[in-house]
N, C-alpha and C. Protein backbone atom coordinates (compact mmCIF):
# COMPACT_ATOMS: atom_id res chain seq x y z
N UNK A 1 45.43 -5.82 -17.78
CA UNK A 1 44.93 -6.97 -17.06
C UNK A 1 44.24 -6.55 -15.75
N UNK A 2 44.78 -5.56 -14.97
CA UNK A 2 43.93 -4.99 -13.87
C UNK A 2 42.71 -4.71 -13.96
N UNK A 3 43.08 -3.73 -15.06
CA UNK A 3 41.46 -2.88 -15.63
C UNK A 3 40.65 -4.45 -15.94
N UNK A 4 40.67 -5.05 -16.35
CA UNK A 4 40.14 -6.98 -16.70
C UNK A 4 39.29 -7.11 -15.17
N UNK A 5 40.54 -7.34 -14.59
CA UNK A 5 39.74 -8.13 -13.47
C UNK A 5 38.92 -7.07 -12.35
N UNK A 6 39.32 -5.63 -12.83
CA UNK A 6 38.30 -5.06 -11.73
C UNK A 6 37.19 -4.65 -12.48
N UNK A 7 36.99 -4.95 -14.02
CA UNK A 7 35.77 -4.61 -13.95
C UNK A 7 34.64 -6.12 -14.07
N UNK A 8 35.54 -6.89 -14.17
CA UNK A 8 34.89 -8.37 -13.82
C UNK A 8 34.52 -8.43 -12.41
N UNK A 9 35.11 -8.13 -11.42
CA UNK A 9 34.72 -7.82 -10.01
C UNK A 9 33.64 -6.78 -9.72
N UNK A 10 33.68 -5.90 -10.67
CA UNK A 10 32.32 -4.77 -10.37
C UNK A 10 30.81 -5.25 -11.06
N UNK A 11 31.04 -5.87 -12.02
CA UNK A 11 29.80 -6.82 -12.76
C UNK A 11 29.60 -8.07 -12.25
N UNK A 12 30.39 -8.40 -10.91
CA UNK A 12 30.11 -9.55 -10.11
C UNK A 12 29.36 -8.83 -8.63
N UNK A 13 30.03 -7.90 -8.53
CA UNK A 13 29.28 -7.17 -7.77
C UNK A 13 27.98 -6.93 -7.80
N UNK A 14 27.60 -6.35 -9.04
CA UNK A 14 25.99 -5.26 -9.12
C UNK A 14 25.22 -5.75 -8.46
N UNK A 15 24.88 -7.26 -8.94
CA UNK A 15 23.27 -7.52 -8.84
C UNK A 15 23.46 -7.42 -6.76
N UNK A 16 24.45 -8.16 -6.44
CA UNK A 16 24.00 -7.65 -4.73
C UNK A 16 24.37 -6.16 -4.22
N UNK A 17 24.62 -5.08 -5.18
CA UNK A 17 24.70 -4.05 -4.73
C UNK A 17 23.20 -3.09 -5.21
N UNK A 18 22.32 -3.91 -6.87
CA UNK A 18 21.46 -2.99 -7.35
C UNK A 18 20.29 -3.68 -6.35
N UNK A 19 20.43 -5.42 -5.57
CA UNK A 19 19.21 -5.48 -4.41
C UNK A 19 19.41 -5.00 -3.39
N UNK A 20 19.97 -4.50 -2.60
CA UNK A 20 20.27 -4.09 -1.46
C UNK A 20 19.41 -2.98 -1.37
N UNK A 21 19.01 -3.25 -0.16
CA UNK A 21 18.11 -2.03 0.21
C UNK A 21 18.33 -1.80 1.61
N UNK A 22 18.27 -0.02 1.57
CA UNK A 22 18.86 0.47 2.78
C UNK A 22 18.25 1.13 3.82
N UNK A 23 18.39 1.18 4.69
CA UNK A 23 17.75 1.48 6.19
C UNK A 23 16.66 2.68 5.41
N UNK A 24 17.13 3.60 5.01
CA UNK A 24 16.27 4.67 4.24
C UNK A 24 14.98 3.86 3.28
N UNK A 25 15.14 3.07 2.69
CA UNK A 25 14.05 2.24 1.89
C UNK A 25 13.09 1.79 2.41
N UNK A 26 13.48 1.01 3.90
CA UNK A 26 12.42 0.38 4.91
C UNK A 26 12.02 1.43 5.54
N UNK A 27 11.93 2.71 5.48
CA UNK A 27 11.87 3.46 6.09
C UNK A 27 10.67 4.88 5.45
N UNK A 28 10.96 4.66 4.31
CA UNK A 28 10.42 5.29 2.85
C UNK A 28 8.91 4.91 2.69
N UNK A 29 9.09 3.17 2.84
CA UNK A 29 7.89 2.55 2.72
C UNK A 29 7.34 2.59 3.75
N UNK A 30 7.34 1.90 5.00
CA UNK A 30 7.15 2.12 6.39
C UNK A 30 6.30 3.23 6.24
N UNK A 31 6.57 4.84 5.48
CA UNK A 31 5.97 5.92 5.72
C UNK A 31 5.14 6.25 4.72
N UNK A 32 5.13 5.48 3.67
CA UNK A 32 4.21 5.56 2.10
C UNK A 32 2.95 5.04 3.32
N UNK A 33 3.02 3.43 3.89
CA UNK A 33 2.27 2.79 4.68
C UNK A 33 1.54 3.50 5.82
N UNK A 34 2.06 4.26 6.22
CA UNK A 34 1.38 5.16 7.41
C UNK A 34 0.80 6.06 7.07
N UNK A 35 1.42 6.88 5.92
CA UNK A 35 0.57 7.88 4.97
C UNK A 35 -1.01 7.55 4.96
N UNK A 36 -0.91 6.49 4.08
CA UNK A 36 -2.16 5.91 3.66
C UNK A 36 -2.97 5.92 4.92
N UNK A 37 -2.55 4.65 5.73
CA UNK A 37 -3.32 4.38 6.68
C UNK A 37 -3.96 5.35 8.13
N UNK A 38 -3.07 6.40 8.33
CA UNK A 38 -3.15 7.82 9.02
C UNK A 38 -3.85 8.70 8.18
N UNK A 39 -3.52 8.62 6.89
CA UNK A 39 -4.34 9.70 6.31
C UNK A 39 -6.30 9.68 6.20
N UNK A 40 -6.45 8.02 6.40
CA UNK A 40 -7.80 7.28 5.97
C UNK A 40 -8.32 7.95 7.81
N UNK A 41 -7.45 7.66 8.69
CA UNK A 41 -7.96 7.60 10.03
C UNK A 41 -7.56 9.30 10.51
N UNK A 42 -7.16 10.17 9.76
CA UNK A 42 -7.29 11.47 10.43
C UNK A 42 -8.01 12.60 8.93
N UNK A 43 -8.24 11.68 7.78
CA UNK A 43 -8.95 12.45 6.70
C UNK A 43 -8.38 13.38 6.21
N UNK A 44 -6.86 13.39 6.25
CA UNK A 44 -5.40 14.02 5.46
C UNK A 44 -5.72 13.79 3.99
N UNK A 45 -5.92 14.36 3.44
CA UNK A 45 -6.00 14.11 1.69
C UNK A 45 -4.42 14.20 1.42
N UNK A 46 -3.90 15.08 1.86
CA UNK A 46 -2.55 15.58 1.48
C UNK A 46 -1.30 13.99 1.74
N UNK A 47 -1.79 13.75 2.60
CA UNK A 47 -0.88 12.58 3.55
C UNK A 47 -1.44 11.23 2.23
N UNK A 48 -2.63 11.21 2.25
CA UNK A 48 -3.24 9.95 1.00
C UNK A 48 -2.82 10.09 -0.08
N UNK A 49 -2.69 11.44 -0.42
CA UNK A 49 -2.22 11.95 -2.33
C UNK A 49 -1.08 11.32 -1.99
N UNK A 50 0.13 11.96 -1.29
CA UNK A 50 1.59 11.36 -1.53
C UNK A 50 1.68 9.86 -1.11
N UNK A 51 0.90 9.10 -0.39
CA UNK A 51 1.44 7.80 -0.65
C UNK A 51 0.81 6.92 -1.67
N UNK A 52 0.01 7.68 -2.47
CA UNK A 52 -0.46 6.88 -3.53
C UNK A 52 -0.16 7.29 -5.03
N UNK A 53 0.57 6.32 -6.04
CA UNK A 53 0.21 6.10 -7.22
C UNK A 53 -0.67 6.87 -8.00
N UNK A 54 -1.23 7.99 -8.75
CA UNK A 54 -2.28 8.00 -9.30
C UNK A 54 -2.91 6.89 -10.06
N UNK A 55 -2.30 5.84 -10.34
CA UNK A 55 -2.64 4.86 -11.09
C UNK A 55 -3.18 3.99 -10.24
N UNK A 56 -2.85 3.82 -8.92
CA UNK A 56 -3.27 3.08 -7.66
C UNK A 56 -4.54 2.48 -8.45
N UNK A 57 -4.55 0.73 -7.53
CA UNK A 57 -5.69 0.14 -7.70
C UNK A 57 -6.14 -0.67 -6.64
N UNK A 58 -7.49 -0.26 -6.05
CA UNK A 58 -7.30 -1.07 -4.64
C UNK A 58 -8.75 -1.75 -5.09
N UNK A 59 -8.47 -3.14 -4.42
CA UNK A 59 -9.72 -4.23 -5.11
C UNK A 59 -10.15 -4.99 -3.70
N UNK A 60 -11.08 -5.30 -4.29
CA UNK A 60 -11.52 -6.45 -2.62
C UNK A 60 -12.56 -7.28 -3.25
N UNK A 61 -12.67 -8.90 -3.29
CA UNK A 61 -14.03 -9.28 -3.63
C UNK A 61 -14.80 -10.01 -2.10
N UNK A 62 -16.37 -9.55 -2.43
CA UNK A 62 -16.68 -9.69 -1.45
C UNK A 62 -18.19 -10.00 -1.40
N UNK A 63 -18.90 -10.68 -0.36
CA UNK A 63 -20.17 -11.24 -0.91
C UNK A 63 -21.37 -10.19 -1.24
N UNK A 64 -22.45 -10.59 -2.15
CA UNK A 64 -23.21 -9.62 -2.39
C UNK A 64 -24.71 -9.61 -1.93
N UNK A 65 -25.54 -9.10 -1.60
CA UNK A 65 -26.70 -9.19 -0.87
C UNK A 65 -27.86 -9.90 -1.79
N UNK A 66 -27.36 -9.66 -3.32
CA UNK A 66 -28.46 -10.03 -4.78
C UNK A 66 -27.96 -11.08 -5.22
N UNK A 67 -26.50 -11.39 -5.45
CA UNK A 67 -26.02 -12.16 -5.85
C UNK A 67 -25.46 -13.30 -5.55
N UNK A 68 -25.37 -14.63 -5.60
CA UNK A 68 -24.16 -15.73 -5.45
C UNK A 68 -22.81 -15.50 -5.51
N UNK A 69 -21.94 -15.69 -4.88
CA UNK A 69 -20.57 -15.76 -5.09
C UNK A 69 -20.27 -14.13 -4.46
N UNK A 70 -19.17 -14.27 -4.83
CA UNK A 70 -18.22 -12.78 -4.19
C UNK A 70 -18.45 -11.74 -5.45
N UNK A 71 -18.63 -10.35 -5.03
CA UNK A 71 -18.65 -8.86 -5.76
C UNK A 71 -17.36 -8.23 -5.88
N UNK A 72 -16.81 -8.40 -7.28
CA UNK A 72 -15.55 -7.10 -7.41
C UNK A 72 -16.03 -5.74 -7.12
N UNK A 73 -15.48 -5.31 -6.29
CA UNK A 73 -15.00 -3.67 -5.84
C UNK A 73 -13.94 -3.13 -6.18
N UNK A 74 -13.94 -2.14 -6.89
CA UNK A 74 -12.33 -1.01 -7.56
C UNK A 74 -12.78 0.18 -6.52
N UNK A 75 -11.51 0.57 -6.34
CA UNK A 75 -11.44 1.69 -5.53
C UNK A 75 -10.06 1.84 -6.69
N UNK A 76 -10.05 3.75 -6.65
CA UNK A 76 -8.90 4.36 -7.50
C UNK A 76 -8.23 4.87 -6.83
N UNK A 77 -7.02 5.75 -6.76
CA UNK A 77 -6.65 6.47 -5.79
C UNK A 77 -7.59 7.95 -5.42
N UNK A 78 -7.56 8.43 -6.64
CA UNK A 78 -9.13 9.17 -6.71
C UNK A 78 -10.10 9.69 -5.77
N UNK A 79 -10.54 7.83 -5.47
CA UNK A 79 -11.91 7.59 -4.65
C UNK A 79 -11.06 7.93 -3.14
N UNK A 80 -10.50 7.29 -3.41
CA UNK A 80 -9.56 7.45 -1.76
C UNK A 80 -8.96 8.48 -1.36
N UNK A 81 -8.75 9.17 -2.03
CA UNK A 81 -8.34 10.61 -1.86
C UNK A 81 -9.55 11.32 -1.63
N UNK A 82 -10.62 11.42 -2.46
CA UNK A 82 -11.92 12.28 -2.11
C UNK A 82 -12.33 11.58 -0.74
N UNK A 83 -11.95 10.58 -0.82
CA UNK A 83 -13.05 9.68 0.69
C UNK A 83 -11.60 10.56 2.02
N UNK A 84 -10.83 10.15 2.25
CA UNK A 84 -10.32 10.92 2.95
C UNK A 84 -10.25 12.15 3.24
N UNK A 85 -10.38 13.30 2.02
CA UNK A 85 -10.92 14.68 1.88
C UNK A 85 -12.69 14.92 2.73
N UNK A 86 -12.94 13.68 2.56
CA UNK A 86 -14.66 14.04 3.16
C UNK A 86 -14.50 13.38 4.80
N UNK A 87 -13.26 13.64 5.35
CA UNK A 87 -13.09 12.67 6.07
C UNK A 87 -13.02 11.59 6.66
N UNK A 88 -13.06 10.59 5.72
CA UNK A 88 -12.08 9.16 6.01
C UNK A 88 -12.90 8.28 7.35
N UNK A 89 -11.55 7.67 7.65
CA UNK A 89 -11.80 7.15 9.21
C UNK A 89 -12.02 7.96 10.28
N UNK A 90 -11.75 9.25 9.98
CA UNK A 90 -12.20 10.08 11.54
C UNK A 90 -13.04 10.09 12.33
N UNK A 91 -13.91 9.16 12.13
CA UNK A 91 -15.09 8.99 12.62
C UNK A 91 -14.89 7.90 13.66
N UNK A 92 -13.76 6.99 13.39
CA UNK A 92 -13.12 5.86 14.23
C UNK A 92 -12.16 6.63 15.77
N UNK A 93 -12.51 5.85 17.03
CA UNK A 93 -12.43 6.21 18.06
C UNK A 93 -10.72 5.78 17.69
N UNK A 94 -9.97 6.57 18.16
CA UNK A 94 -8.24 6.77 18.39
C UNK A 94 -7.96 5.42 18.87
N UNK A 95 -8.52 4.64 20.21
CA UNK A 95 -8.70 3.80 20.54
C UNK A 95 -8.57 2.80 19.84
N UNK A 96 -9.26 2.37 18.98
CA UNK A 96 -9.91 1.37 17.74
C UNK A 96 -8.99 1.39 16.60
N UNK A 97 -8.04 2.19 16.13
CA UNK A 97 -7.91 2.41 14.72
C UNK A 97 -6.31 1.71 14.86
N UNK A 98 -6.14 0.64 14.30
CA UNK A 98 -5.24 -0.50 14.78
C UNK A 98 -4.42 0.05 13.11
N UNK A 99 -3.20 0.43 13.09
CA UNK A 99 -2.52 0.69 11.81
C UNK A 99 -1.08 0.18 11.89
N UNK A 100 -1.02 -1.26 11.89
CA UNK A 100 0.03 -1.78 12.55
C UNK A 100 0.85 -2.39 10.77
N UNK A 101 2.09 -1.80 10.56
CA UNK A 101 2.70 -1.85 9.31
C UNK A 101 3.36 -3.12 9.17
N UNK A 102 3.64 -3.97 8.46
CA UNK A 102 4.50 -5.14 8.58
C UNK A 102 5.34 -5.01 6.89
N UNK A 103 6.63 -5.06 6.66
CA UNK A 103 7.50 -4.63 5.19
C UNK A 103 7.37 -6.49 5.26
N UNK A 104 6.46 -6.76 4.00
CA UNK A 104 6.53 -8.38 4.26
C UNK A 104 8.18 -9.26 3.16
N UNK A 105 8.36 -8.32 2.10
CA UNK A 105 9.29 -8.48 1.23
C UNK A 105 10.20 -6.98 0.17
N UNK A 106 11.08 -6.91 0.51
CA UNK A 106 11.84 -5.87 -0.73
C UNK A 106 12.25 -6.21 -1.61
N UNK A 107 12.43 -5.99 -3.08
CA UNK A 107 13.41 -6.29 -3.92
C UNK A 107 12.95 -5.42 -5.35
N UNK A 108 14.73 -4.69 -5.07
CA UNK A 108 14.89 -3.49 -5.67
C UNK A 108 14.26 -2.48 -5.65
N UNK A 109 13.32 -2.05 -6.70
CA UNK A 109 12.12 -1.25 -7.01
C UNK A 109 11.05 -1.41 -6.09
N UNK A 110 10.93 -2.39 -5.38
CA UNK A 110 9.20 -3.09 -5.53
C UNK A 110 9.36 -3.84 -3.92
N UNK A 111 7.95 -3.38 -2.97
CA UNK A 111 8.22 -4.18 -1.90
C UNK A 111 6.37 -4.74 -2.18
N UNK A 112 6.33 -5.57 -0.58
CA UNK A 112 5.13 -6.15 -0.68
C UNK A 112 4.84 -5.51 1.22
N UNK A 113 3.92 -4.97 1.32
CA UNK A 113 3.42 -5.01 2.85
C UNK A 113 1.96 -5.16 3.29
N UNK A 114 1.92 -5.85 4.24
CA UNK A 114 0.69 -5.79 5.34
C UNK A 114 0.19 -4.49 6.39
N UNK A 115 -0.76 -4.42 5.98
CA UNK A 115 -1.33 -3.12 7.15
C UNK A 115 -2.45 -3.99 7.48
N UNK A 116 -2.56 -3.86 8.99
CA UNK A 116 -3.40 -4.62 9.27
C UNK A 116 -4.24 -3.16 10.35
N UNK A 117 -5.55 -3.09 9.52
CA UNK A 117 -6.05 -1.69 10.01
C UNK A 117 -6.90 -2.17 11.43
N UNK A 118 -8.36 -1.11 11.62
CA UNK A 118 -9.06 -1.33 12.02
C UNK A 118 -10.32 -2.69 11.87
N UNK A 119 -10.79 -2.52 11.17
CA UNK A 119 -11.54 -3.83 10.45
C UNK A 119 -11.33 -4.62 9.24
N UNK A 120 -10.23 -4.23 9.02
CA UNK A 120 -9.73 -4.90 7.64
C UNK A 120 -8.36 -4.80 7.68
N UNK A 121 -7.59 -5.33 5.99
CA UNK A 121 -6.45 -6.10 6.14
C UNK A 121 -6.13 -5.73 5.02
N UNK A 122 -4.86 -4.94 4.63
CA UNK A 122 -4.53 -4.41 3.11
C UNK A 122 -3.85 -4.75 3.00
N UNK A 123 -2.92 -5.42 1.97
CA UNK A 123 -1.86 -6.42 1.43
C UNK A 123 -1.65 -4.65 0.44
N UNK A 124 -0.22 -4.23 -0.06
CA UNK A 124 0.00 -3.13 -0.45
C UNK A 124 0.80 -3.70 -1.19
N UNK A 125 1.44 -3.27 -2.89
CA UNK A 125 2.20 -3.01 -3.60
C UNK A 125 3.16 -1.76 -3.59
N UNK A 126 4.06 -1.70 -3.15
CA UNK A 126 4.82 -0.05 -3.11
C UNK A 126 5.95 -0.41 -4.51
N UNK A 127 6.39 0.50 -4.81
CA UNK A 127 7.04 0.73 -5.60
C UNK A 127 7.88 2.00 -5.86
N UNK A 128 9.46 2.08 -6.26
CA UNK A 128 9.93 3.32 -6.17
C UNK A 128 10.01 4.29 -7.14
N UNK A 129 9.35 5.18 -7.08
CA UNK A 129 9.55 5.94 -8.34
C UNK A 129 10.22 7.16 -8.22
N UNK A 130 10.26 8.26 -9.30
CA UNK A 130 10.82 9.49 -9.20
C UNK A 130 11.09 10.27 -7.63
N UNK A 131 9.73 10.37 -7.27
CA UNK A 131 9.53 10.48 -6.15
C UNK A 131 9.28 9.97 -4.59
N UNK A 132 10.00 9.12 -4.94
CA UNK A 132 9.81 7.81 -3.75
C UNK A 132 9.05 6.77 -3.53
N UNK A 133 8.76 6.15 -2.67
CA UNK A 133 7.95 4.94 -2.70
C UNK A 133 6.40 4.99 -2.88
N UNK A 134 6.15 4.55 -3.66
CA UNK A 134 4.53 4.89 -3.43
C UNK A 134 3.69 3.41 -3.75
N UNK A 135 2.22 4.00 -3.27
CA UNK A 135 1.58 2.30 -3.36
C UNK A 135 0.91 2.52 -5.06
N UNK A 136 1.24 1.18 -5.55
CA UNK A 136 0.44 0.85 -6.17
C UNK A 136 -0.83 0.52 -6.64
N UNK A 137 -0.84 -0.82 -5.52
CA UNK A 137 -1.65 -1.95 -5.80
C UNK A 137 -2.45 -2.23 -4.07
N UNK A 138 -3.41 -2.13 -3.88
CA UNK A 138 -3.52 -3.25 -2.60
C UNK A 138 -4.81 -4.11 -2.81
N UNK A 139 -5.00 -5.18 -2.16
CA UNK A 139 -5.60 -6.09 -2.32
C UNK A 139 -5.80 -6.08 -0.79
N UNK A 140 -7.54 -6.04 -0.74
CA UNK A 140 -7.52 -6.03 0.87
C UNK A 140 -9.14 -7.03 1.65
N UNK A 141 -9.18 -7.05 2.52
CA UNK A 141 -9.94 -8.36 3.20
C UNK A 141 -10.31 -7.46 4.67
N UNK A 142 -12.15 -7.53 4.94
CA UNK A 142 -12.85 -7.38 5.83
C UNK A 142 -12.53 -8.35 7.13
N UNK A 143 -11.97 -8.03 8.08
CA UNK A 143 -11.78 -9.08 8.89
C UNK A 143 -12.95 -10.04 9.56
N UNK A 144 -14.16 -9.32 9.12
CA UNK A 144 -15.62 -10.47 8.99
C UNK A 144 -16.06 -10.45 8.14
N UNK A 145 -17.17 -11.25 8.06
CA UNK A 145 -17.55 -11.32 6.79
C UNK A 145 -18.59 -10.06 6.43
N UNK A 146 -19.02 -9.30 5.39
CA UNK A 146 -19.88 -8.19 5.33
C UNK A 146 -20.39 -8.13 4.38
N UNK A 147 -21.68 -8.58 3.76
CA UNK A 147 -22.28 -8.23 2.63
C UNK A 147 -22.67 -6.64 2.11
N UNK A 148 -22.09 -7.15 0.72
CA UNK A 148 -22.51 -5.68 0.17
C UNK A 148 -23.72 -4.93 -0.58
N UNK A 149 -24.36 -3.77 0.07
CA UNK A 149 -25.95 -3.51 -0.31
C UNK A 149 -25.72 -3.35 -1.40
N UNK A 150 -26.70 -2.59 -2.07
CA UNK A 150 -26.51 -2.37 -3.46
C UNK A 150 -25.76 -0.43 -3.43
N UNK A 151 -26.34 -0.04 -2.52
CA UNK A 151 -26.13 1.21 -2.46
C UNK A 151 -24.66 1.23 -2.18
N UNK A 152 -23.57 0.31 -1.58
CA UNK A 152 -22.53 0.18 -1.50
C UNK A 152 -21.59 -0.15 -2.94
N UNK A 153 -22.44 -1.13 -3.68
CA UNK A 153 -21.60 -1.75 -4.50
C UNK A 153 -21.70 -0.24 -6.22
C-alpha cells in the first residue's frame, strides 16, 4: 500500500516537476539570445553557429519596391552564419547596437523571446536540444518601414 501511494504521489508530481525550469534554463537561453545578437554585431560566426539550429528559419514580410502588398524573405541559419563571417553588424557604432533580451515565455523544451536589436525586432523560437538551447525560428520586424530593392529581395 505504501509503494501505492508513493508512486501515485510521484505521477502527481511530474508534470510540475517535467515544467519547471531552472535558473540555468533562463540563463541557457538568455545566452543562445546574445550569441545571436553579439555575434551579428561583432561578426563571430562561431558565437552565430552555436546559437543557431541548422534548421533555423528566420522570415520577415515586408514591402516591395515592384510589387503591392508585403515580400516574403527566408533567411537560413546558413545565410546568417556566412553574413556574420563577412562581418555582420560590425559596421554598427557600439553606441547604436541596442541588444536588449526579454525570455517572453518557457515551457519545458521550448521558450519564446524578444530581442529588440538595433533597427529591428526578432521574436525567437529557442528550443532544448542535445546540446542546449538553441534558436529555431525567429520572426522579425524593421522598426520603420523599408522597402525592398530588387537587389535585396
Amino acid at each position: 500500500m505504501k509503494k501505492l501511494l508513493l508512486l501515485v504521489s510521484a505521477v502527481r508530481l511530474l508534470p510540475l516537476v517535467a515544467a519547471a525550469q531552472t535558473a540555468a534554463d533562463s540563463a541557457a537561453i538568455r545566452g543562445a539570445a546574445l550569441d545571436y545578437i553579439e555575434g551579428w554585431y561583432t561578426g563571430d560566426a562561431v558565437r552565430m553557429e552555436r546559437a543557431l539550429h541548422p534548421e533555423l528559419a528566420k522570415r520577415i514580410l515586408m514591402a516591395n519596391q515592384n510589387e503591392p502588398g508585403k515580400h516574403f524573405m527566408h533567411m537560413t541559419a546558413d545565410q546568417l552564419i556566412d553574413g556574420a563571417r563577412r562581418g555582420g553588424g560590425s559596421d554598427s557604432p557600439a553606441e547604436e547596437q541596442r541588444k536588449e533580451v526579454k525570455i517572453l515565455d518557457i515551457f519545458r523544451g521550448t521558450a519564446s523571446v524578444r530581442v529588440d536589436a538595433q533597427t529591428w525586432v526578432d521574436y525567437l523560437h529557442v528550443a532544448k536540444d542535445n546540446d542546449g538551447w538553441v534558436i529555431i525560428n525567429v520572426l522579425w520586424e524593421m522598426r520603420e518601414d523599408r522597402r525592398v530593392s530588387e537587389d535585396e529581395s
